[in-house]
Protein backbone atom coordinates (compact mmCIF):
# COMPACT_ATOMS: atom_id res chain seq x y z
CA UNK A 1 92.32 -48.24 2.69
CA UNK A 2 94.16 -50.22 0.20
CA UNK A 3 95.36 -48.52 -2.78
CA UNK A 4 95.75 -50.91 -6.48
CA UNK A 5 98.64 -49.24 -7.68
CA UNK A 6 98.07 -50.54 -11.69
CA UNK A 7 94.64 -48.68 -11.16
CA UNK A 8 96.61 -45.47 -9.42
CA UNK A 9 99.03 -45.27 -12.29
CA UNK A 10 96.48 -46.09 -14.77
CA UNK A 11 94.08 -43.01 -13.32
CA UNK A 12 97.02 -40.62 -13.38
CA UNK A 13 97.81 -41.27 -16.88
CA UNK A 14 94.57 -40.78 -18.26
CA UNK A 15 94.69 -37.84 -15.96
CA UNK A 16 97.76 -36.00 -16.91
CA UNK A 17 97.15 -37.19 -20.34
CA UNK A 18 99.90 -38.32 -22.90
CA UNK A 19 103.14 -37.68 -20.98
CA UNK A 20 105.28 -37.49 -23.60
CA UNK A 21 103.03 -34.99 -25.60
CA UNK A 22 103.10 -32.72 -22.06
CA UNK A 23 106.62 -32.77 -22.43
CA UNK A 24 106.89 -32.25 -26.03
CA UNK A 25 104.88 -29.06 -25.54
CA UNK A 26 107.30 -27.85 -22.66
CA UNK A 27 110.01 -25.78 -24.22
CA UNK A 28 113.49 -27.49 -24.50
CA UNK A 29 112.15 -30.33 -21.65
CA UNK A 30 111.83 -33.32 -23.37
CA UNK A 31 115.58 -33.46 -24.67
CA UNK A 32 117.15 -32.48 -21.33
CA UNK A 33 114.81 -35.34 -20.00
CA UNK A 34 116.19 -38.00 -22.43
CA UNK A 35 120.17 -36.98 -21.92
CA UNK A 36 120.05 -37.20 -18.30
CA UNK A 37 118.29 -34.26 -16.40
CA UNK A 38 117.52 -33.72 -12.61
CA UNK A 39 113.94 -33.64 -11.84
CA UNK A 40 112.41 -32.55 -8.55
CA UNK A 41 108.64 -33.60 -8.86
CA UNK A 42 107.22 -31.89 -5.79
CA UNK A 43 103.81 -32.90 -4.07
CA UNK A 44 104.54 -36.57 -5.56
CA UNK A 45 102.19 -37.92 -3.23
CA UNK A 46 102.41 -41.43 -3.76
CA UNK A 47 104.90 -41.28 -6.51
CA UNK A 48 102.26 -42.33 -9.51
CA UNK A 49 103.76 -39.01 -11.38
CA UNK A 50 107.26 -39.85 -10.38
CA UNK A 51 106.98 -43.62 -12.22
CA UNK A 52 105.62 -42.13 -15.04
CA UNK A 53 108.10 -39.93 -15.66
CA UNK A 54 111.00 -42.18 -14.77
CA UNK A 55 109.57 -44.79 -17.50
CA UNK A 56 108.70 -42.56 -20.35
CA UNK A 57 112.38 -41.08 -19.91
CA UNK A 58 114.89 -43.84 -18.32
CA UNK A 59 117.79 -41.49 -18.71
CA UNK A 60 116.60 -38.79 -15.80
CA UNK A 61 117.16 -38.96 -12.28
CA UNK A 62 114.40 -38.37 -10.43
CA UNK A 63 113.52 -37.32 -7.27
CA UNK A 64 109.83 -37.29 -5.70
CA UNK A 65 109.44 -35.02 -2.49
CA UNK A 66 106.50 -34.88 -0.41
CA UNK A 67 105.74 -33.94 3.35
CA UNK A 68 103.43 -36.55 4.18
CA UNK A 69 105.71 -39.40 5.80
CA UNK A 70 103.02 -42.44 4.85
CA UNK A 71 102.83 -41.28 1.05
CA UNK A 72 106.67 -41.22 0.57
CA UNK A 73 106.99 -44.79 1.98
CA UNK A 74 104.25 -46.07 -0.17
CA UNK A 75 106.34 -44.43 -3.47
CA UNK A 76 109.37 -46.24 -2.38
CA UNK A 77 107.51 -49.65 -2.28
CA UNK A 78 106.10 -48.85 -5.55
CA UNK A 79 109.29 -47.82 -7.38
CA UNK A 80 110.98 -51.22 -6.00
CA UNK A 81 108.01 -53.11 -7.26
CA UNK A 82 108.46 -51.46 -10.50
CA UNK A 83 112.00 -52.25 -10.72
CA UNK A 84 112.99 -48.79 -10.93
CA UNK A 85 114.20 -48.59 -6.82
CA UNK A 86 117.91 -47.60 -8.21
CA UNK A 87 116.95 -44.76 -10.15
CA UNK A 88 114.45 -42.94 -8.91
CA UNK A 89 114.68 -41.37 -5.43
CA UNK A 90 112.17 -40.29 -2.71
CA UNK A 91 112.36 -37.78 0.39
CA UNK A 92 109.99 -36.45 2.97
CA UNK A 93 110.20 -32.11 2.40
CA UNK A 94 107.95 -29.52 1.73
CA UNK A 95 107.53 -27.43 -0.78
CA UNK A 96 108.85 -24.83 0.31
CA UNK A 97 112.50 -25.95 1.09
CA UNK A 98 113.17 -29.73 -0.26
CA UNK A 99 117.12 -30.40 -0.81
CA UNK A 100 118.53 -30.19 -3.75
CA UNK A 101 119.42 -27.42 -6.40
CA UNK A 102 120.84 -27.23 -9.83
CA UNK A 103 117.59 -28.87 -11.09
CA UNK A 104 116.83 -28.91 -15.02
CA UNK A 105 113.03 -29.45 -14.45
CA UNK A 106 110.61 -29.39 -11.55
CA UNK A 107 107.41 -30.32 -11.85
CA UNK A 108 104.04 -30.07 -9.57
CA UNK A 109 101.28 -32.23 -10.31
CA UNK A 110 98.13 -31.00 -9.03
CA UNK A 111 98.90 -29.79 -6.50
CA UNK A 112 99.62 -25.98 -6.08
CA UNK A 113 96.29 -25.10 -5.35
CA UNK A 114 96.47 -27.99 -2.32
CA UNK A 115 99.53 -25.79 -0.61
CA UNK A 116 99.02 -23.50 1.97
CA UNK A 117 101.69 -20.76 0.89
CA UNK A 118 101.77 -21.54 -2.77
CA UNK A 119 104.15 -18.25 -3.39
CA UNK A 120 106.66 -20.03 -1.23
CA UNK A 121 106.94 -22.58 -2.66
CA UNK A 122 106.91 -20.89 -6.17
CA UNK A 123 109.56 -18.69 -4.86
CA UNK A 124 111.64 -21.91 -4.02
CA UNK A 125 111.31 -23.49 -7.09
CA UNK A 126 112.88 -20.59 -8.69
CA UNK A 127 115.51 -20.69 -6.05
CA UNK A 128 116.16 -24.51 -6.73
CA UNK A 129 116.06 -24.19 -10.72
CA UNK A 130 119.54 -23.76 -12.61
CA UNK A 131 119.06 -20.18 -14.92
CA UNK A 132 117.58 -22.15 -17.67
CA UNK A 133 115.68 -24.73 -16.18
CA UNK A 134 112.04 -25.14 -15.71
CA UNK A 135 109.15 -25.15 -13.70
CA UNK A 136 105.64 -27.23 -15.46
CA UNK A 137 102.40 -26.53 -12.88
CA UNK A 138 100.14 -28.86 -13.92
CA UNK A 139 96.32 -27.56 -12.42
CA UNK A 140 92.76 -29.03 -13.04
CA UNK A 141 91.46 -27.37 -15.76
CA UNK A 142 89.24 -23.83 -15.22
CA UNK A 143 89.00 -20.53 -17.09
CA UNK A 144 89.35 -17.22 -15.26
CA UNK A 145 85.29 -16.61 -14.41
CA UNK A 146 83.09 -18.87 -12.61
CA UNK A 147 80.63 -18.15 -14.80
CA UNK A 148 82.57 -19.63 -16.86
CA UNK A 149 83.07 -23.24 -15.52
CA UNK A 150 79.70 -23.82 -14.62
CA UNK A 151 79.78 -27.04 -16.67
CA UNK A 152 79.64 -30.83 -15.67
CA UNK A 153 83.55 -31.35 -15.42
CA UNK A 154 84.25 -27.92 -13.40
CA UNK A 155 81.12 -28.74 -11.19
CA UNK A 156 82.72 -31.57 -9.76
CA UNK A 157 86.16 -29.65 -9.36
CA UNK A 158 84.75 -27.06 -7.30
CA UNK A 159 82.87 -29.39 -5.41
CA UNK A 160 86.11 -31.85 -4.50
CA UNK A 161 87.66 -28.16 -4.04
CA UNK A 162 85.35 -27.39 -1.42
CA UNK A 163 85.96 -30.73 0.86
CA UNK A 164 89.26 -31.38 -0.08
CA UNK A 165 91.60 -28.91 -1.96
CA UNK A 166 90.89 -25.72 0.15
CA UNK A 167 90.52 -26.85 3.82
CA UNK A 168 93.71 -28.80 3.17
CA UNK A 169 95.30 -25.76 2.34
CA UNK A 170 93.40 -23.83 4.98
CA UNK A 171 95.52 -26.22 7.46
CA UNK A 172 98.84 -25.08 6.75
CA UNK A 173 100.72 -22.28 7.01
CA UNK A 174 99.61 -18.98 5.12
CA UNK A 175 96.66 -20.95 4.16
CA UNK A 176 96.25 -19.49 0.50
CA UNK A 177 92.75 -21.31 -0.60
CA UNK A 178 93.76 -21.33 -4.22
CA UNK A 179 91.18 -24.09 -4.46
CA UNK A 180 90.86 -26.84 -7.57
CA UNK A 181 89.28 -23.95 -9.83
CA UNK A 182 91.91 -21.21 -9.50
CA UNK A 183 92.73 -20.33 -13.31
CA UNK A 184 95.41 -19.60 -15.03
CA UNK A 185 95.23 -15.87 -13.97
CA UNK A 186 95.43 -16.35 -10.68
CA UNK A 187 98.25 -18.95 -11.06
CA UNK A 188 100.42 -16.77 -13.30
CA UNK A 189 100.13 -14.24 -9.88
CA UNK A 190 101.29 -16.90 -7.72
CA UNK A 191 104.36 -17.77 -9.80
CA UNK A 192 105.26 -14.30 -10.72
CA UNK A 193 105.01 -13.62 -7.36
CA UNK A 194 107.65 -16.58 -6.59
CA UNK A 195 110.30 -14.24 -9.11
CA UNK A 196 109.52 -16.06 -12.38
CA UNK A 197 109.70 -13.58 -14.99
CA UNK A 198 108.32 -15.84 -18.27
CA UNK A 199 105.00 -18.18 -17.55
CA UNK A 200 102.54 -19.47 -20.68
CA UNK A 201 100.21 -22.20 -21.04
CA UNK A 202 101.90 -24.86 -22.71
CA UNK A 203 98.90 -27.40 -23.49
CA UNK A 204 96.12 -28.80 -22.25
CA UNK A 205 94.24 -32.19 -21.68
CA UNK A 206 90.10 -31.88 -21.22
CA UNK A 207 91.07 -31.92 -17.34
CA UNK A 208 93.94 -29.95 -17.10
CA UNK A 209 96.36 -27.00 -17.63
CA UNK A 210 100.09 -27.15 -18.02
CA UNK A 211 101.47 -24.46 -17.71
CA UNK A 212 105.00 -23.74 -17.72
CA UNK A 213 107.43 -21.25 -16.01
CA UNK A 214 110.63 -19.83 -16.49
CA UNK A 215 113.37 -17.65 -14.28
């Protein structure tokens, strides 16, 4: 299937919401991000988080990893269409043990709830973070209950959850099953249980949570 990448980029925006607003909300982030900070954006997919980020903040270097071959070689055609092939990397790892350390910044768009051993890779995120770096989970939006996201936007999150989000973590290793509707309880369990000592929400968009986490 053909993929419009203006229409990709255009859906992830309105998606993620205002980036630089995300980051603004993100303690000590956006600065780092304008001097010159390493980023690891894991589960990049097909790098439409990667290019936003790498526009909004032209003075980062950037690195998208994902472990689906295909996806990574459609980023890398998309960041050379975009002009922005000399700045902005992208490698085939999983999230559990991608290169690289020293990082100011990782971030995980949608998709922690996707992996099959989400504390792994929580656990290597710390591992790859310098002290004072840190780690922004961005999740689809749900409260803690189901009772309590019974309503039109969470209906269609459990059911994408359901065909999607949990047998593809089902696949993999561990197999976790976080699903689309996990919560920010649950989440905070999966990266405390990674070693991160300090986690808060940091905003939100009407779809969904950022939430950020420290060593």
């Amino acid at each position: 299937m053909a993929i419009n990448e203006a229409k990709l980029n255009e859906f992830m925006g309105q998606f993620v919401g205002d980036i630089g607003a995300v980051m603004h909300a993100l303690e000590g982030v956006e600065n780092r991000l304008k001097t010159g900070a390493l980023v690891a954006d894991v589960g990049c997919g097909h790098g439409a988080s990667t290019l936003i980020m790498a526009k909004a903040y032209p003075e980062a270097r950037i690195t998208g990893f994902d472990y689906h071959e295909p996806s990574i070689a459609h980023a890398r055609k998309a960041a050379e269409e975009a002009g922005l092939g000399e700045r902005v990397a992208f490698e085939v790892a999983r999230a559990q043990d991608y290169p690289g350390k020293d990082y100011d910044f990782v971030a995980v768009f949608d998709c922690l709830h996707d992996m099959g051993d989400p504390v792994g890779a929580a656990a290597h995120v710390r591992k790859s973070l310098k002290p004072d770096g840190t780690w922004m989970i961005v999740e689809p939006f749900a409260n803690d209950r189901l009772e309590d996201n019974l309503n039109p936007i969470g209906r269609i999150f459990y059911s994408a959850s359901t065909f999607i989000c949990t047998p593809a973590s089902r696949s993999q290793e561990v197999g976790a099953c976080l699903g689309a509707q996990a919560g920010e309880a649950r989440i905070r369990e999966v990266v405390t249980s990674g070693g991160f000592t300090r986690f808060r929400r940091a905003t939100e968009t009407p779809f969904n949570l950022v939430l950020e986490a420290k060593p």
